[in-house]
N, C-alpha and C. Protein backbone atom coordinates (compact mmCIF):
# COMPACT_ATOMS: atom_id res chain seq x y z
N UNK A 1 198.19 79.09 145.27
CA UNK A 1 197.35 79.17 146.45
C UNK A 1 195.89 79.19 146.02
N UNK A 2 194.71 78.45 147.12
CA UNK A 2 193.63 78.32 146.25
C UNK A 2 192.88 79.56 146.75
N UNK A 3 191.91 80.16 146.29
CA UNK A 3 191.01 81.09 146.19
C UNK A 3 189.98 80.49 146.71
N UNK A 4 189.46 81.64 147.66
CA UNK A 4 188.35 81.17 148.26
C UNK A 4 186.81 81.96 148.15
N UNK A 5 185.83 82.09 147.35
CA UNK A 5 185.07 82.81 146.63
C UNK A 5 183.47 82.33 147.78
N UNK A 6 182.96 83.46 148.26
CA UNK A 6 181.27 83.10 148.74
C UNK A 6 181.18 83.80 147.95
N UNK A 7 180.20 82.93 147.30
CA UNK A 7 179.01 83.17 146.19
C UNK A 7 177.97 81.82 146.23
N UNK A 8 176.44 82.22 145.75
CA UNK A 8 175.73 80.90 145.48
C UNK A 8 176.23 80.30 144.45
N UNK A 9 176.45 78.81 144.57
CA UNK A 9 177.25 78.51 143.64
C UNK A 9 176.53 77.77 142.76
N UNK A 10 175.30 77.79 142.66
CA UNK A 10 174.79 77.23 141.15
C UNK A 10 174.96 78.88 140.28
N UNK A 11 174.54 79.96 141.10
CA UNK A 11 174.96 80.94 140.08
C UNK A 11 176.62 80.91 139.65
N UNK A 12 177.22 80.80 140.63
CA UNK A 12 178.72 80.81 139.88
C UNK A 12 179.03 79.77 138.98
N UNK A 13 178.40 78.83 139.09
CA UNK A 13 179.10 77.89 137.85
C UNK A 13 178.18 78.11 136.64
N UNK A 14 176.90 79.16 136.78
CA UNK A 14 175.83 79.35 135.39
C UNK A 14 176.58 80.46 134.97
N UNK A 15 177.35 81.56 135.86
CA UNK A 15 178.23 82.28 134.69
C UNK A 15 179.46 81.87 134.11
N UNK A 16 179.81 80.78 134.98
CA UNK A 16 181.16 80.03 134.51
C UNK A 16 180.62 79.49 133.26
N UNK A 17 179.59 78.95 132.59
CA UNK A 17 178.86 77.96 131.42
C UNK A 17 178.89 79.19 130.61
N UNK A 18 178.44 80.36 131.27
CA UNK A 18 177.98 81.51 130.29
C UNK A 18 179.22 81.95 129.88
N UNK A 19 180.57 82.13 130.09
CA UNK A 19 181.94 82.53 129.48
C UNK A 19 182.77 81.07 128.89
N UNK A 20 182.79 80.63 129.19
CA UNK A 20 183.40 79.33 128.96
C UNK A 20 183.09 78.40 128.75
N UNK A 21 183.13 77.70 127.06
CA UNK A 21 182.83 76.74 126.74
C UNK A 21 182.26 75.32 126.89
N UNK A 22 183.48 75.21 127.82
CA UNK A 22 183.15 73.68 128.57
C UNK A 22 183.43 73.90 130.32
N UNK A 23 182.85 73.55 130.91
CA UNK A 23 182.23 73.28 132.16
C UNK A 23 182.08 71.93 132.65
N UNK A 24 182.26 71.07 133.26
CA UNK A 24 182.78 69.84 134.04
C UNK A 24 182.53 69.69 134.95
N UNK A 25 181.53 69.00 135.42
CA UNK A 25 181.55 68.03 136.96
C UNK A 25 182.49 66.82 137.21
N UNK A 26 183.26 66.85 137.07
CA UNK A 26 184.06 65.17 137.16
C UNK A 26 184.90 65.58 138.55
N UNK A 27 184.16 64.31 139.29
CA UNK A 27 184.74 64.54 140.74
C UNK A 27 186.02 63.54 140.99
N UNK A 28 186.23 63.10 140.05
CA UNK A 28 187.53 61.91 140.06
C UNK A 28 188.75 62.91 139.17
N UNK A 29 188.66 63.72 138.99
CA UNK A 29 189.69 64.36 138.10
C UNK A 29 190.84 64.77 138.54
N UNK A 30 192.37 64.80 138.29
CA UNK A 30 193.46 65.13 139.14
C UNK A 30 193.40 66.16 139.35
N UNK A 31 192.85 67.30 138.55
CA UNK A 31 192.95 68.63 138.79
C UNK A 31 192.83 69.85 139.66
N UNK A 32 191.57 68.59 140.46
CA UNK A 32 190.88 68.89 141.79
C UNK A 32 191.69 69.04 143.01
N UNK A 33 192.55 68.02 142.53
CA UNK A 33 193.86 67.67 143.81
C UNK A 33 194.07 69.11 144.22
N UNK A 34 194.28 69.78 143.53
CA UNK A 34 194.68 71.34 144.01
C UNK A 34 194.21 72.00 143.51
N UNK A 35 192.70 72.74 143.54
CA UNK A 35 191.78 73.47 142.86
C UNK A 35 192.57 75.18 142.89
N UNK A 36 191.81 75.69 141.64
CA UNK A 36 191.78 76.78 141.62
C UNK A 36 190.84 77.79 142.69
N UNK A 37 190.01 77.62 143.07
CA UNK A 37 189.00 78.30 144.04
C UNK A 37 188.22 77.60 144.68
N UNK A 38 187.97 77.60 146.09
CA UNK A 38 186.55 76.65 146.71
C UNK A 38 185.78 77.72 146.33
N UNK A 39 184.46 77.45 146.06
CA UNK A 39 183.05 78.26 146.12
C UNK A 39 182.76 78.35 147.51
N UNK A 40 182.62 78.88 148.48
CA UNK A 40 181.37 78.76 149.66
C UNK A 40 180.57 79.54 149.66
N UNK A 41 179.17 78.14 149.62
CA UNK A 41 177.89 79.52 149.62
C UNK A 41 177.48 79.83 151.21
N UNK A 42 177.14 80.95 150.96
CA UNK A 42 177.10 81.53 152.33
C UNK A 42 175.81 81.15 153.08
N UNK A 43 174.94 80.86 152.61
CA UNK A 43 173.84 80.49 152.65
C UNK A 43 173.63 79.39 153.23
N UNK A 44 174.17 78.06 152.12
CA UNK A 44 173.96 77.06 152.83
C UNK A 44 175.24 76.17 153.55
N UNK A 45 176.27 77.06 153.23
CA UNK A 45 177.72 76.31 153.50
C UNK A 45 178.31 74.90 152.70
N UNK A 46 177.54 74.80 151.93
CA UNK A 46 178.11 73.91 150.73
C UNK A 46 179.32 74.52 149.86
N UNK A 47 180.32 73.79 149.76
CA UNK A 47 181.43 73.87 149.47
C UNK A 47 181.71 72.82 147.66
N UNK A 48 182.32 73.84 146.84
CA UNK A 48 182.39 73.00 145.40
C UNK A 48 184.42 73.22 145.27
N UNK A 49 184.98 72.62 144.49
CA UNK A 49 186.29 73.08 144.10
C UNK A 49 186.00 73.17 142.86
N UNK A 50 186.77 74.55 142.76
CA UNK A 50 187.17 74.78 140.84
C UNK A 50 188.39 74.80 140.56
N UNK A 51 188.75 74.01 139.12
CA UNK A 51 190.11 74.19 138.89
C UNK A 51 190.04 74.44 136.86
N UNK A 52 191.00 75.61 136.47
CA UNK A 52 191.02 75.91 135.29
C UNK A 52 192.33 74.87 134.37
N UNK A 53 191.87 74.33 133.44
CA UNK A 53 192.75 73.23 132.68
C UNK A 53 193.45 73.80 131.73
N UNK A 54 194.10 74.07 131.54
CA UNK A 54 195.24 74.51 130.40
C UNK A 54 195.92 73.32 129.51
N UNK A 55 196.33 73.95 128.26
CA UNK A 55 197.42 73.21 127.53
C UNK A 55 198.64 74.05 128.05
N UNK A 56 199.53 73.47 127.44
CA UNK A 56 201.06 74.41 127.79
C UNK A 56 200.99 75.55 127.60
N UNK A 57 200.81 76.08 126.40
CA UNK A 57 200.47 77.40 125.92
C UNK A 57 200.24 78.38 126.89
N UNK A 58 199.15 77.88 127.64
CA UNK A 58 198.38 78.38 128.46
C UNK A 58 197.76 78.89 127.89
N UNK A 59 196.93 78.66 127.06
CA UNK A 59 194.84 78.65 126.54
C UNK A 59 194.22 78.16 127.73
N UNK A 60 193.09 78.60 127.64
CA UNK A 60 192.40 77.41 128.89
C UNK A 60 191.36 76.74 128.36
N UNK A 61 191.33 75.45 128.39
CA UNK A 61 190.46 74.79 127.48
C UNK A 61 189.11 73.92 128.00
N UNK A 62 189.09 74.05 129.49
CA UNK A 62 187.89 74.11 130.03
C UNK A 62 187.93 74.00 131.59
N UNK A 63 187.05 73.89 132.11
CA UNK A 63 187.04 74.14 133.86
C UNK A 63 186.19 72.71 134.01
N UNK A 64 186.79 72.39 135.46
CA UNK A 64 185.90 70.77 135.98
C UNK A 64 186.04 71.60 137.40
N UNK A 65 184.49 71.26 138.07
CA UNK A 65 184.09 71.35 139.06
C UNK A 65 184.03 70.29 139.77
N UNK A 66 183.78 69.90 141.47
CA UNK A 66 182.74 69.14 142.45
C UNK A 66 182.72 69.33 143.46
N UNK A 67 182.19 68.58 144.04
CA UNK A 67 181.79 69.27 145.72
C UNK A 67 182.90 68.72 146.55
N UNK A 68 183.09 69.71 147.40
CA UNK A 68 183.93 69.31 148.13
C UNK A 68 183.57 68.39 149.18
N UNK A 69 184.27 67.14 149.39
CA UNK A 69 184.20 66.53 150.29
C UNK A 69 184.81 66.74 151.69
């Protein structure tokens, strides 16, 4: 189920950069298909999807963001 987070979301994705390696805008990515969290900022009502990428293991080996359309 996706998570739904208000926060400004250039700050949420500058602490997402600040813990985690790699960080991703790719708005063509399958991953998106079913994100891990929408961002909504409350502010301006702009909407991003996040989704966390794993290997099998389950490491997580980086996050891809974009705006929601």
């Amino acid at each position: 189920m996706t998570a739904v987070i208000r926060k400004d979301i250039n700050r949420f994705v500058k602490e997402l950069k600040k813990h985690y390696s790699d960080v991703w805008k790719i708005p063509s990515s399958k991953y998106l298909d079913n994100p891990d969290f929408i961002v909504i900022d409350p502010k301006t009502g702009k909407k991003v999807k996040v989704s966390f990428v794993a290997l099998d293991d389950g490491e997580t080996v980086s996050i891809v963001y974009d705006d929601l359309s």
